[in-house]
Protein backbone atom coordinates (compact mmCIF):
# COMPACT_ATOMS: atom_id res chain seq x y z
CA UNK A 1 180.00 -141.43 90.42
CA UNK A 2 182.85 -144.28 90.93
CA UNK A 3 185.88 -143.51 91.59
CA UNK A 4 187.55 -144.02 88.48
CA UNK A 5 185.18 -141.31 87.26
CA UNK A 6 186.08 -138.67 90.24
CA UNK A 7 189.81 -139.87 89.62
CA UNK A 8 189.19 -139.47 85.48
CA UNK A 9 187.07 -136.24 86.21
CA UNK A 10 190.21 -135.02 88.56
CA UNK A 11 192.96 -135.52 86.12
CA UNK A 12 190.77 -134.08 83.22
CA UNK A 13 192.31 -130.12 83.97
CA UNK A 14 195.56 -131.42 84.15
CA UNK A 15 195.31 -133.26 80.87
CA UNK A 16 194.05 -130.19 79.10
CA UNK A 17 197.51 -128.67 79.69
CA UNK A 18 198.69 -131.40 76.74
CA UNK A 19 197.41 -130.19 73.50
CA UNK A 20 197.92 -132.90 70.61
CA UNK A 21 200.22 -131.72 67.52
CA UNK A 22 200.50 -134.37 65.20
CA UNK A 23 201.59 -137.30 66.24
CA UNK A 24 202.53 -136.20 70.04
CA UNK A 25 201.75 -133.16 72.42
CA UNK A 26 202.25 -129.52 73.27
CA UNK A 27 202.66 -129.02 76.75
CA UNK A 28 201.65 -125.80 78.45
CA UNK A 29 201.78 -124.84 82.09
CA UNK A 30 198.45 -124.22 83.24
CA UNK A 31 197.14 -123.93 79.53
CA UNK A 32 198.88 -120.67 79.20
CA UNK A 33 202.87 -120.97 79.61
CA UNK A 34 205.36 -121.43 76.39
CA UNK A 35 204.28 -124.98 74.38
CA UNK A 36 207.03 -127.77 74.59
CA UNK A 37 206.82 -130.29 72.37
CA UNK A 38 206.11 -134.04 74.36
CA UNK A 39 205.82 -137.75 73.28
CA UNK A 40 202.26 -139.24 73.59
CA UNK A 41 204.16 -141.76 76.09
CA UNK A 42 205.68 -139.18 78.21
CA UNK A 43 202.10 -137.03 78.08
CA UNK A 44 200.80 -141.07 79.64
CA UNK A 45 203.12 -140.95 82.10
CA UNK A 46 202.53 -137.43 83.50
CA UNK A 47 198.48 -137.69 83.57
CA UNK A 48 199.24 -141.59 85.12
CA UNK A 49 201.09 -140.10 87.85
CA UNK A 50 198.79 -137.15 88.44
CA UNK A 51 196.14 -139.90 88.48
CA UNK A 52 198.14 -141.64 90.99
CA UNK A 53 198.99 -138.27 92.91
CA UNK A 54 194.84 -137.73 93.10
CA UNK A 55 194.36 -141.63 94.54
CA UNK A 56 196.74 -140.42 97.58
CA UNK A 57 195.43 -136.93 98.01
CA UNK A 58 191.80 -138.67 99.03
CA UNK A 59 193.46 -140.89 101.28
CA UNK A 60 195.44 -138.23 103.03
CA UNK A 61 191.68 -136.64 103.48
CA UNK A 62 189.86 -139.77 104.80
CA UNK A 63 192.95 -140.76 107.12
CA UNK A 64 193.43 -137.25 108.10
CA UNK A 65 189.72 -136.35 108.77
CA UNK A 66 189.41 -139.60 111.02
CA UNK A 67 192.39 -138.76 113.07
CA UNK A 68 191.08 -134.80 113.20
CA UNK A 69 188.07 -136.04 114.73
CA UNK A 70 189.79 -138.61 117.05
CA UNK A 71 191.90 -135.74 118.01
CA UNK A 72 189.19 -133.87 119.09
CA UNK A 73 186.91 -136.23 120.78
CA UNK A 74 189.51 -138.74 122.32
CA UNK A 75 192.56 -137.11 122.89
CA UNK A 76 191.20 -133.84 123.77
CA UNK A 77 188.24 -134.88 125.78
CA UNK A 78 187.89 -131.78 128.27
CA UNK A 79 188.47 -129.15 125.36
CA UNK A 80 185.98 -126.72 125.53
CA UNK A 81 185.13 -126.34 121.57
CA UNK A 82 186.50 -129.55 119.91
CA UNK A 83 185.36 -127.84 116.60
CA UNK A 84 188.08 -125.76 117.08
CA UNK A 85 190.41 -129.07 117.32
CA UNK A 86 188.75 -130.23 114.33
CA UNK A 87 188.66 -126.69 112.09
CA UNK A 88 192.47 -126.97 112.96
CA UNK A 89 193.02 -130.16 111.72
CA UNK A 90 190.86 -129.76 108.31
CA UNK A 91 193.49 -126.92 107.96
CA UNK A 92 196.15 -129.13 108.25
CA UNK A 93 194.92 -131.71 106.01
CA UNK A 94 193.69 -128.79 103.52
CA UNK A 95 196.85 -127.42 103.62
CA UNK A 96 198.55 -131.18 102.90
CA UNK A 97 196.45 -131.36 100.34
CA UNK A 98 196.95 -128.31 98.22
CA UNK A 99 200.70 -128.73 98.39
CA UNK A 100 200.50 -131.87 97.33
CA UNK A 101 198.56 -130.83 94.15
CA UNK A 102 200.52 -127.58 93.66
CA UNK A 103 203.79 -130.06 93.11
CA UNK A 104 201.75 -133.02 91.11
CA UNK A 105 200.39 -129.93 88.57
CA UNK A 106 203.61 -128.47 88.68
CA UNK A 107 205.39 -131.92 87.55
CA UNK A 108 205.52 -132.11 84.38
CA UNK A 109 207.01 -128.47 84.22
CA UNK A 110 209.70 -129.66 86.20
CA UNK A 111 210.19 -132.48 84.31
CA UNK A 112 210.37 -130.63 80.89
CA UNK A 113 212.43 -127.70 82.17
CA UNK A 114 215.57 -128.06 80.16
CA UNK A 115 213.41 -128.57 76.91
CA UNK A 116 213.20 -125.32 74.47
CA UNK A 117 210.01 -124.18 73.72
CA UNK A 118 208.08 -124.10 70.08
CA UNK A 119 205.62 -121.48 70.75
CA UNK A 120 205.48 -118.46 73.03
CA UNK A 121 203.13 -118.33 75.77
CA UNK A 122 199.81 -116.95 75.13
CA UNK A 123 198.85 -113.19 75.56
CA UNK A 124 197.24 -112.30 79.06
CA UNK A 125 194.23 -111.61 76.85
CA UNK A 126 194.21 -115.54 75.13
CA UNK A 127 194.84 -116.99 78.60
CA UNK A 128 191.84 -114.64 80.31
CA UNK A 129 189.32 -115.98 76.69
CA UNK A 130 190.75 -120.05 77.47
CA UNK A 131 190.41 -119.76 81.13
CA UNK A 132 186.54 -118.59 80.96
CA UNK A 133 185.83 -120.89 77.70
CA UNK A 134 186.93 -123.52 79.79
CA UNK A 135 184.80 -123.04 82.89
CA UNK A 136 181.55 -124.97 83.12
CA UNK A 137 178.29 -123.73 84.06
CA UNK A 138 178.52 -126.85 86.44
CA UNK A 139 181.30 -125.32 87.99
CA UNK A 140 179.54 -122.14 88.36
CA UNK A 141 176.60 -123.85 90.34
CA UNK A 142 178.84 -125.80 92.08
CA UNK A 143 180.19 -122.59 93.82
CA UNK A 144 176.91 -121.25 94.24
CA UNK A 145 175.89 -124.58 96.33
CA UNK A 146 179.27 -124.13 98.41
CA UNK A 147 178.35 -120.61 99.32
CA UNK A 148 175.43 -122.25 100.28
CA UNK A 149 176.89 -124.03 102.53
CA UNK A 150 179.30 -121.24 104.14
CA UNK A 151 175.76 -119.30 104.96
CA UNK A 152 174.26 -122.49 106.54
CA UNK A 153 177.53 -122.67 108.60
CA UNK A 154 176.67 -118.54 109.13
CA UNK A 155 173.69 -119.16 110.36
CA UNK A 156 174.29 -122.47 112.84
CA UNK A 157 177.09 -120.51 114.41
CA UNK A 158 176.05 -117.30 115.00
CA UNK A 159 176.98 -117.43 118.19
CA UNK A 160 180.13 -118.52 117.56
CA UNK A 161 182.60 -115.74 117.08
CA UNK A 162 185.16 -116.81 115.05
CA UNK A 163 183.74 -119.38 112.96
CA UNK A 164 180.49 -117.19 111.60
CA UNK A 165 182.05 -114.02 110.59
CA UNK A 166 184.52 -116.64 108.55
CA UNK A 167 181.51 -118.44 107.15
CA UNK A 168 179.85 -115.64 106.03
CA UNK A 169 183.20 -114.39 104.73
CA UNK A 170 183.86 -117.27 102.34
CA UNK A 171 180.41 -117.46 101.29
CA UNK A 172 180.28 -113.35 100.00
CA UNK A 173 183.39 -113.99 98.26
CA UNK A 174 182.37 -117.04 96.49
CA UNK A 175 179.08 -115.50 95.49
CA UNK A 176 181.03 -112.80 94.39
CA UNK A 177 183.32 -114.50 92.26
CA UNK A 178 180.95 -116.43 91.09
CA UNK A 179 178.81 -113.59 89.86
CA UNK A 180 182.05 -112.32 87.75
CA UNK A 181 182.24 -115.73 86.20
CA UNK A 182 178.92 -116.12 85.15
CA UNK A 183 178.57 -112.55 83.80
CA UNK A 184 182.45 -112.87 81.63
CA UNK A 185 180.79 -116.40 80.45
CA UNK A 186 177.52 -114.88 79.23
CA UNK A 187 179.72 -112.16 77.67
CA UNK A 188 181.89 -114.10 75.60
CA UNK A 189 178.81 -116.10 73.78
């Protein structure tokens, strides 16, 4: 996969928040919130700028993932565990990077606050049927492999005490919500 694609593939849930209506777009937060009524130039401009938004998000994760590791094998050379200087610093750069998502998604709603709305927003029950007709049995594996991976980590650090019971953690609750998925998918067919 190129770039453009993983960019494309990245900005493909936000555009699905613009639905077209006519000749320009309905906006709704998160696919659910009250439709307001956009240009197909200022729909552009939003997924451009989330596109944009995406483009600095990986480089905050390359840059930041090189400096956690210099942190932890240069600068703190006689630390005991420099995993824990490194688990720290994935937080940090985890934590950058959801922020920094949370106010890109949130942008156009921002943008478009002062404009009234043409529809309502839909009914916890539409919302709940779009939200798992949207989700992709891709996803769904993709989950499984990443709790996966959180019982590999279980397993190489057993002997660790805080990072196993963590591991082992994430990967029960990602089984488990991906168990719920897959059954409310199979339901709705």
């Amino acid at each position: 996969m190129s770039d453009a694609d993983l960019v494309r593939s990245a900005s493909t849930g936000f555009a699905a928040q613009f639905v077209r209506d006519g000749d320009g777009f309905l906006y709704r937060r998160s696919q659910k919130g009250p439709a307001i009524a956009v240009t197909v130039a200022e729909r552009n401009a939003f997924v451009v700028a989330f596109d944009r938004w995406i483009d600095i998000e990986i480089l905050v994760v390359l840059f930041g993932g090189v400096v956690a590791v210099m942190l932890a094998f240069v600068v703190f050379p006689l630390l005991a565990y420099p995993m824990i200087a490194i688990t720290v610093g994935v937080g940090v750069i985890l934590a950058a990077v959801l922020v920094g998502l949370k106010l890109a998604w949130d942008a156009p709603a921002k943008a478009l606050a002062g404009r009234p709305f043409v529809a309502p927003a839909l009914s916890r029950a539409e919302a709940h049927r779009l939200d798992v007709a949207t989700s992709s049995w891709r996803g769904i594996w993709a989950q499984v492999v990443w709790a996966g991976l959180c019982f590999l980590q279980y397993f190489a650090h057993r002997e660790t005490r805080w990072l196993a019971p963590m591991a082992f953690a994430a990967g029960v609750a990602l089984l488990g919500m991906t168990a719920v998925r897959a059954y409310q998918k199979l339901r709705l067919r």
